[in-house]
N, C-alpha and C. Protein backbone atom coordinates (compact mmCIF):
# COMPACT_ATOMS: atom_id res chain seq x y z
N UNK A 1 -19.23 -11.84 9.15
CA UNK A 1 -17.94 -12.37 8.75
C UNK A 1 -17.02 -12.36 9.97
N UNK A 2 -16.21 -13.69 10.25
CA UNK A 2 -15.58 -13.90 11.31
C UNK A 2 -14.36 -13.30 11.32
N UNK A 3 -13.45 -12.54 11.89
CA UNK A 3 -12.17 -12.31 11.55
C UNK A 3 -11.32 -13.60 12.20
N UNK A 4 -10.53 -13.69 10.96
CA UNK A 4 -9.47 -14.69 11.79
C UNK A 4 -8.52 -14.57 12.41
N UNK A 5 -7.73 -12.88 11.84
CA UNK A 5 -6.46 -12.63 12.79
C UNK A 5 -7.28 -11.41 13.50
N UNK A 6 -6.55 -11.75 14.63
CA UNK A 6 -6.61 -11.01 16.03
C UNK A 6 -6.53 -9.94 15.87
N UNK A 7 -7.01 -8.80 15.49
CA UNK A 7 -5.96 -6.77 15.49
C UNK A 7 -6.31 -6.67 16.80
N UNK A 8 -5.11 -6.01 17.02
CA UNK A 8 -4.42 -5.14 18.46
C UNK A 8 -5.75 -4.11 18.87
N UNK A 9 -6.66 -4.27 18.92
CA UNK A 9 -7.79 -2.97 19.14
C UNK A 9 -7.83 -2.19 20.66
N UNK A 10 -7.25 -3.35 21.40
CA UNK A 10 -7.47 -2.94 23.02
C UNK A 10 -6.50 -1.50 23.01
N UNK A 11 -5.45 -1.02 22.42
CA UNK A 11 -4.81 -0.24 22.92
C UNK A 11 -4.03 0.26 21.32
N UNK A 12 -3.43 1.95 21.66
CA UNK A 12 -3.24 2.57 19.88
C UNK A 12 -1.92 1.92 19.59
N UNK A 13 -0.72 1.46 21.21
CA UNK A 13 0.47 1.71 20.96
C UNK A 13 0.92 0.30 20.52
N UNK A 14 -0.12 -0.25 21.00
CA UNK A 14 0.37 -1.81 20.71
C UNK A 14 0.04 -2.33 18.60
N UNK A 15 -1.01 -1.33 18.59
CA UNK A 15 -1.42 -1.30 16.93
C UNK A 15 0.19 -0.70 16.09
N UNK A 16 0.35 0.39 16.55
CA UNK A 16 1.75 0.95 16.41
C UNK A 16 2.59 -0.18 16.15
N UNK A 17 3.34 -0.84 17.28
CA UNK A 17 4.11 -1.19 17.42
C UNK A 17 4.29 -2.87 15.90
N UNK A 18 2.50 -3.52 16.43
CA UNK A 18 2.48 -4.42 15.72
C UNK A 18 2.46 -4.08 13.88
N UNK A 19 1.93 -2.63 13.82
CA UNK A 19 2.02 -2.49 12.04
C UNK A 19 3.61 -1.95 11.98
N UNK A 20 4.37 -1.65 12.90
CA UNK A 20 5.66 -1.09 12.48
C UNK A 20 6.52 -2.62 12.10
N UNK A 21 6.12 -3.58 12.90
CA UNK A 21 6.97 -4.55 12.40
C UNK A 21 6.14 -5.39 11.60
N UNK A 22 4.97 -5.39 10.92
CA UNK A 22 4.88 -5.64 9.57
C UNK A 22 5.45 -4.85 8.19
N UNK A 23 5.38 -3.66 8.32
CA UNK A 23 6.58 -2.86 7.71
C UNK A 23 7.83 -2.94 7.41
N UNK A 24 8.13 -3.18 9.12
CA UNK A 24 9.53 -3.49 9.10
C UNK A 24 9.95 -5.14 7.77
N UNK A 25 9.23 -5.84 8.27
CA UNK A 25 9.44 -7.03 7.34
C UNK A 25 8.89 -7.31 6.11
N UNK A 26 8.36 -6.83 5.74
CA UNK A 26 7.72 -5.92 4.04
C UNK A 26 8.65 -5.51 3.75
N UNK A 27 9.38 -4.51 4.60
CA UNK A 27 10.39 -3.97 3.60
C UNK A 27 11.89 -4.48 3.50
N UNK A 28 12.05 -5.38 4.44
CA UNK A 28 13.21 -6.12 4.18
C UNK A 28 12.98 -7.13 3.50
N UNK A 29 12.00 -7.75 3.04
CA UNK A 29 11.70 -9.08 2.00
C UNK A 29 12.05 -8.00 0.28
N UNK A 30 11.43 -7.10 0.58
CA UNK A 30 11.24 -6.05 -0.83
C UNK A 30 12.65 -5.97 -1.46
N UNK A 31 13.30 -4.82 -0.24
CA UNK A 31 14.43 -5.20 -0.22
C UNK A 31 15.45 -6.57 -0.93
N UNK A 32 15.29 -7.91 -0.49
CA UNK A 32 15.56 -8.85 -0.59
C UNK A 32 14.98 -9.11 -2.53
N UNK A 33 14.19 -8.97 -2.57
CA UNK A 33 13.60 -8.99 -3.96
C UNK A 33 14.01 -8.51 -4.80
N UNK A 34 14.27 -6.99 -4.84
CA UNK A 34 14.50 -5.96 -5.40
C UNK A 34 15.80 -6.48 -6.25
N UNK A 35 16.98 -6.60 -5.24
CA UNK A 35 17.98 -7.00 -4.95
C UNK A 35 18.55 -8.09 -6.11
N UNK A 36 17.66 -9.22 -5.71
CA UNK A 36 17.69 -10.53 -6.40
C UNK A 36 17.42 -10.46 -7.48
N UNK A 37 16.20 -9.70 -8.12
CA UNK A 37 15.80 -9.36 -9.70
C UNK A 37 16.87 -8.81 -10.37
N UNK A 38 17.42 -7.60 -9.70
CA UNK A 38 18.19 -6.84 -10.12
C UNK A 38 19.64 -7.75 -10.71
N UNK A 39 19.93 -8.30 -9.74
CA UNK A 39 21.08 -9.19 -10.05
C UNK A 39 20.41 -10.25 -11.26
N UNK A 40 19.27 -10.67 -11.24
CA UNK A 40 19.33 -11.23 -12.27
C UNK A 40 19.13 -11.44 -13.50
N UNK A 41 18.78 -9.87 -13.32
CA UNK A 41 18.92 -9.25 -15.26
C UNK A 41 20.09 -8.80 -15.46
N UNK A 42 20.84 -8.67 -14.19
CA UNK A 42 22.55 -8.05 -15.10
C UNK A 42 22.92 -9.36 -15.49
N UNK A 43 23.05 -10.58 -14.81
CA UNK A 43 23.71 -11.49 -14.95
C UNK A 43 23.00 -12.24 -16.37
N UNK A 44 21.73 -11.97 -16.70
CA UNK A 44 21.17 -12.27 -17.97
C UNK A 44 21.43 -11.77 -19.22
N UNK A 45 21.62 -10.44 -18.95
CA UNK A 45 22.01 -9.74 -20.07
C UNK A 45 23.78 -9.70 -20.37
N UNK A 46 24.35 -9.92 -19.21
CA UNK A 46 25.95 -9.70 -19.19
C UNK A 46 26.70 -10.54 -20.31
N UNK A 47 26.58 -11.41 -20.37
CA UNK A 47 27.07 -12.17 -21.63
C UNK A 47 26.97 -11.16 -22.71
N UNK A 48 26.23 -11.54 -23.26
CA UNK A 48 25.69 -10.86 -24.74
C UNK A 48 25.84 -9.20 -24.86
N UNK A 49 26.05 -8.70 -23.32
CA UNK A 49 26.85 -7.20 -23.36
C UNK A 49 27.92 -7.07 -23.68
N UNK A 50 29.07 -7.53 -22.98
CA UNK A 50 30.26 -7.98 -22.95
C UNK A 50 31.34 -8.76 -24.72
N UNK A 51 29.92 -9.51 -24.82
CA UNK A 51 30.61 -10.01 -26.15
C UNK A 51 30.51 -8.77 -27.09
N UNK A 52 29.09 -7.79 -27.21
CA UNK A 52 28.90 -6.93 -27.65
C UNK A 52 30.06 -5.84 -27.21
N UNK A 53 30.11 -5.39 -26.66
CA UNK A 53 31.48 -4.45 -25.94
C UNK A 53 32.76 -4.46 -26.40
N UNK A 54 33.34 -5.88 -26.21
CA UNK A 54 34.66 -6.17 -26.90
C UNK A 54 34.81 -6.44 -28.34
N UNK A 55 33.65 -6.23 -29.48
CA UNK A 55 33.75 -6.38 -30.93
C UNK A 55 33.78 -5.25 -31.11
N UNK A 56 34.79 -4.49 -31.72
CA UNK A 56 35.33 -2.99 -31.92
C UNK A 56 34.20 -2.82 -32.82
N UNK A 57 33.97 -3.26 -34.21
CA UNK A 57 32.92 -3.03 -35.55
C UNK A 57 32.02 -4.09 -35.15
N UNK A 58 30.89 -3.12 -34.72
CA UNK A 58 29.68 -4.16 -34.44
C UNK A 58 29.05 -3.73 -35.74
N UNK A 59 28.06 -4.53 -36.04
CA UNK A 59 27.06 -4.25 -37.66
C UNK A 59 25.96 -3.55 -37.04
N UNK A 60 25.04 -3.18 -38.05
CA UNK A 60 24.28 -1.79 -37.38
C UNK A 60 22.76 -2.63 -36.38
N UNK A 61 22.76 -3.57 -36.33
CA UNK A 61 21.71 -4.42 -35.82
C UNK A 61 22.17 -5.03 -33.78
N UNK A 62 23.56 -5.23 -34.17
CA UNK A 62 24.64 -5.50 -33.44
C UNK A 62 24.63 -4.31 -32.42
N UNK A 63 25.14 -2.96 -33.32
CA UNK A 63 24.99 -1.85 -32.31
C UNK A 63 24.06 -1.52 -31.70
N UNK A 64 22.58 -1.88 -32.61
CA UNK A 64 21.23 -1.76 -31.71
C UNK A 64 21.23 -2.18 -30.41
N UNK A 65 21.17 -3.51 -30.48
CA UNK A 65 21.15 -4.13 -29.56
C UNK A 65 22.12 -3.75 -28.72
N UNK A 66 23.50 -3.20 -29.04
CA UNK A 66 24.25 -3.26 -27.86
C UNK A 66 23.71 -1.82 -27.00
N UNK A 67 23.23 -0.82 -27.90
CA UNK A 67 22.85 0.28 -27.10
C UNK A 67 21.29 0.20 -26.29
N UNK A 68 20.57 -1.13 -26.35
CA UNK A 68 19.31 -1.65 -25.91
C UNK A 68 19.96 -1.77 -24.70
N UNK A 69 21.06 -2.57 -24.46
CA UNK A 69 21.15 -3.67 -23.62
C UNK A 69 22.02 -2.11 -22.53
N UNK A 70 22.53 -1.29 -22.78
CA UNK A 70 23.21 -0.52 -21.98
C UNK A 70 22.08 0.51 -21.60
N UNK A 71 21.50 0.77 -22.20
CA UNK A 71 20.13 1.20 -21.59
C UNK A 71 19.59 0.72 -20.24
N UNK A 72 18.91 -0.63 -20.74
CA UNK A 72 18.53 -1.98 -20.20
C UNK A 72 19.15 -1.61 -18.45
N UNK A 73 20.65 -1.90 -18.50
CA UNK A 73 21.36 -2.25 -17.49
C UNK A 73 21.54 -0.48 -16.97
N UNK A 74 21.36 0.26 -16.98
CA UNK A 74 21.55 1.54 -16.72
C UNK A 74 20.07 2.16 -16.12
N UNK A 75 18.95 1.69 -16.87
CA UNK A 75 17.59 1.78 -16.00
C UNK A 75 17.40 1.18 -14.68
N UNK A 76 17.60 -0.42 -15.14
CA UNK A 76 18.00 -1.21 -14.03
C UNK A 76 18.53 -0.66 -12.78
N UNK A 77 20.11 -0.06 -12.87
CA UNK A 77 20.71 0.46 -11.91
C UNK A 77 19.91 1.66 -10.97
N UNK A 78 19.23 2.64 -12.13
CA UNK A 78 18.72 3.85 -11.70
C UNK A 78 17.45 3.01 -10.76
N UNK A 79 16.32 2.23 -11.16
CA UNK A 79 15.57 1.70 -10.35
C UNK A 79 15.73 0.81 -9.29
N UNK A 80 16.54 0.15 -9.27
CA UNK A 80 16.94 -0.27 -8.25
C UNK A 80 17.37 0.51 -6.91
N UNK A 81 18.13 1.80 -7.05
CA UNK A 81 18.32 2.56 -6.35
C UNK A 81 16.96 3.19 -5.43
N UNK A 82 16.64 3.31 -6.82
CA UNK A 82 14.81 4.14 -6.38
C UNK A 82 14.15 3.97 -5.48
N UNK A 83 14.04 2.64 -5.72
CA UNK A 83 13.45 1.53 -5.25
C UNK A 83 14.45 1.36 -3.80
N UNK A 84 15.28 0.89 -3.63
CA UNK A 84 15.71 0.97 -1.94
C UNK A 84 15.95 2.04 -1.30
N UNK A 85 15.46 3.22 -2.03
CA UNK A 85 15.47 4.74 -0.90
C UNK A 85 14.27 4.30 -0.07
N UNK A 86 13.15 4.08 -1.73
CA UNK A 86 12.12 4.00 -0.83
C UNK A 86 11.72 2.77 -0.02
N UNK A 87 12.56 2.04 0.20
CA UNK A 87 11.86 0.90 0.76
C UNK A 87 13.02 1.34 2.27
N UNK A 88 13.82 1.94 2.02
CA UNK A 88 14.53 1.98 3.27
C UNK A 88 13.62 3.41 3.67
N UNK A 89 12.82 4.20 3.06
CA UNK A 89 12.30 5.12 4.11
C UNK A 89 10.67 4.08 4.61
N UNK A 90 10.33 3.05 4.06
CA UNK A 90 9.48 2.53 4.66
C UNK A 90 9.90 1.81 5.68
N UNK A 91 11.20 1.16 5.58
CA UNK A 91 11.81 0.33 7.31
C UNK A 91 12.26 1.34 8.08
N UNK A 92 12.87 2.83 7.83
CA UNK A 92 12.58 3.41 8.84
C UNK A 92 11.46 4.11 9.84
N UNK A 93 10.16 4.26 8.69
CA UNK A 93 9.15 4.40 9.66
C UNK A 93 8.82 3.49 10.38
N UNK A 94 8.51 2.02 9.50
CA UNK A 94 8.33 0.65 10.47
C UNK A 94 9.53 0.52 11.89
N UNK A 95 10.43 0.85 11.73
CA UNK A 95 11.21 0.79 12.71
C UNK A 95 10.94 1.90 14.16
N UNK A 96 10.53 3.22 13.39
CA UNK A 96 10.49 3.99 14.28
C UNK A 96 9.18 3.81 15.10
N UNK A 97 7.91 3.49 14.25
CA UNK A 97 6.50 3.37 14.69
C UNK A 97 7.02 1.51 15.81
N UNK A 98 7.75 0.65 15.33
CA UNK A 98 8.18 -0.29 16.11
C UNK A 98 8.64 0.04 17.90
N UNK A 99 9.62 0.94 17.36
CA UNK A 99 10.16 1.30 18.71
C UNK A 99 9.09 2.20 19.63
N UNK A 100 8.37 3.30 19.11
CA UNK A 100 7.83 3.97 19.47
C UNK A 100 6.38 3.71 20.23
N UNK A 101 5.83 2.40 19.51
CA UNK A 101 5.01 1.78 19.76
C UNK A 101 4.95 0.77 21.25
N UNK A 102 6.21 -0.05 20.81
CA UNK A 102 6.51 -1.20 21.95
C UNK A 102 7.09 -0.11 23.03
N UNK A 103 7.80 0.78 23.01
CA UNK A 103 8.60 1.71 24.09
C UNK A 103 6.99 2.19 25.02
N UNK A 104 6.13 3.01 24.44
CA UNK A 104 4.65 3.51 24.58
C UNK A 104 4.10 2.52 25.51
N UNK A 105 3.78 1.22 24.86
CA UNK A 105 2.92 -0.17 25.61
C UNK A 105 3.33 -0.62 26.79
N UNK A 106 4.86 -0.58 27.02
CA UNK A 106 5.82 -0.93 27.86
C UNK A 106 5.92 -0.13 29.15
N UNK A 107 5.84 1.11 28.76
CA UNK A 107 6.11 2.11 29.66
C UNK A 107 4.74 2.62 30.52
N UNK A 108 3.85 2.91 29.53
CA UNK A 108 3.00 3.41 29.96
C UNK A 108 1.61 2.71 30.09
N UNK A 109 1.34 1.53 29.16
CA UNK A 109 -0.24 0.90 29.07
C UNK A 109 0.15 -0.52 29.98
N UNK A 110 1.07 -1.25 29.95
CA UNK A 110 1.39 -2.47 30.79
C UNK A 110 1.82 -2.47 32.26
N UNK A 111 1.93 -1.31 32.67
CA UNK A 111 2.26 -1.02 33.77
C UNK A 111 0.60 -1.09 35.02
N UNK A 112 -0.21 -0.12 33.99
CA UNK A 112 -1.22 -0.30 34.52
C UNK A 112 -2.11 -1.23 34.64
N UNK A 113 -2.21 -2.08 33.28
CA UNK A 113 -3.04 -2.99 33.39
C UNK A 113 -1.71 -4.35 34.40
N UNK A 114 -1.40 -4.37 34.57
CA UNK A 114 -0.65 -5.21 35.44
C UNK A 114 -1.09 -4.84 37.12
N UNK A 115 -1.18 -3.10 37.58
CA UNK A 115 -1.70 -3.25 38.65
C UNK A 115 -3.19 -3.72 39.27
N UNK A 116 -3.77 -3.11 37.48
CA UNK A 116 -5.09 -3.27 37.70
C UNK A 116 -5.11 -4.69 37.79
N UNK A 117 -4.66 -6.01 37.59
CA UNK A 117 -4.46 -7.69 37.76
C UNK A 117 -4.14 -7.64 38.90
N UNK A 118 -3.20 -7.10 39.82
CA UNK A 118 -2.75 -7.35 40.68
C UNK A 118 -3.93 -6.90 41.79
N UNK A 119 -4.38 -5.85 41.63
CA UNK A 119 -5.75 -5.43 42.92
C UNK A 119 -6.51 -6.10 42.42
N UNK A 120 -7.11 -6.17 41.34
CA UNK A 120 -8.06 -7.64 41.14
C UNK A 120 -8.03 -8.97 41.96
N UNK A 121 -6.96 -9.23 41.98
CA UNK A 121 -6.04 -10.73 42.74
C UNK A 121 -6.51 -10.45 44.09
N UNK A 122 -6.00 -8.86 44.83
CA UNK A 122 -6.12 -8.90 46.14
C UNK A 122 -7.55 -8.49 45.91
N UNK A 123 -8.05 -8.26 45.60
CA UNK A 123 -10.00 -7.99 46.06
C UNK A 123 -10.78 -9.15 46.22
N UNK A 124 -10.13 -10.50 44.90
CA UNK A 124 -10.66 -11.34 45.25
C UNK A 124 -10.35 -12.84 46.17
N UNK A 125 -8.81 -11.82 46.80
CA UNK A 125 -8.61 -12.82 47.74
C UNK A 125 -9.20 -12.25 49.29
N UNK A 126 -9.87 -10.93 49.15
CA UNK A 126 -10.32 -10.87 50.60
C UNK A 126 -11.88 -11.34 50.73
């Protein structure tokens, strides 16, 4: 079986660097998701809360539902939260394994393989 995408194998920091910013952008799409759902069950349910809310004597079917729907929007809130701790402790590892990674490759693995190109060049220009 052929692989089609390339993995970073030549070196650990450059693997680092490249899974920190798949992370990194996993978790800001998630983020982005999370977000958007969330908003769009309040805004689904908000009507029919609201009308429920402001009828002082709701009937006992009426009150069901209105104590469904405050539930509903109160889970919502609690998971949503949940949900972007953890997605913000996954962009901070992606971030940190990002920096830590590209800082690593930069400093220490590109330096060398750049001289090692460069005496290559002069060996095979003498």
């Amino acid at each position: 079986m052929e692989n089609r995408v390339p993995l970073p194998t030549d070196n650990i920091y450059k693997f680092y660097a490249l899974f920190g910013l798949l992370l990194t952008v996993f978790s800001i799409g998630a983020m982005l998701y999370v977000n958007k759902s969330t908003n769009d069950l309040a805004f689904e349910v908000a009507v029919e809360y609201e009308t429920l809310k402001a009828d002082p004597v709701r009937s006992v079917p009426e009150e069901a539902r209105f104590l469904v729907l405050d539930r509903k929007l109160e889970i919502a809130t609690i998971n949503k939260r949940t949900f972007m701790v953890c997605l913000a402790v996954i962009l901070a590892a992606g971030l940190g394994m990002m920096w830590y990674g590209f800082k690593k490759w930069h400093t220490e693995v590109q330096p060398v393989q750049d001289e090692i190109a460069r005496l290559t060049l002069e060996k095979l220009k003498r």
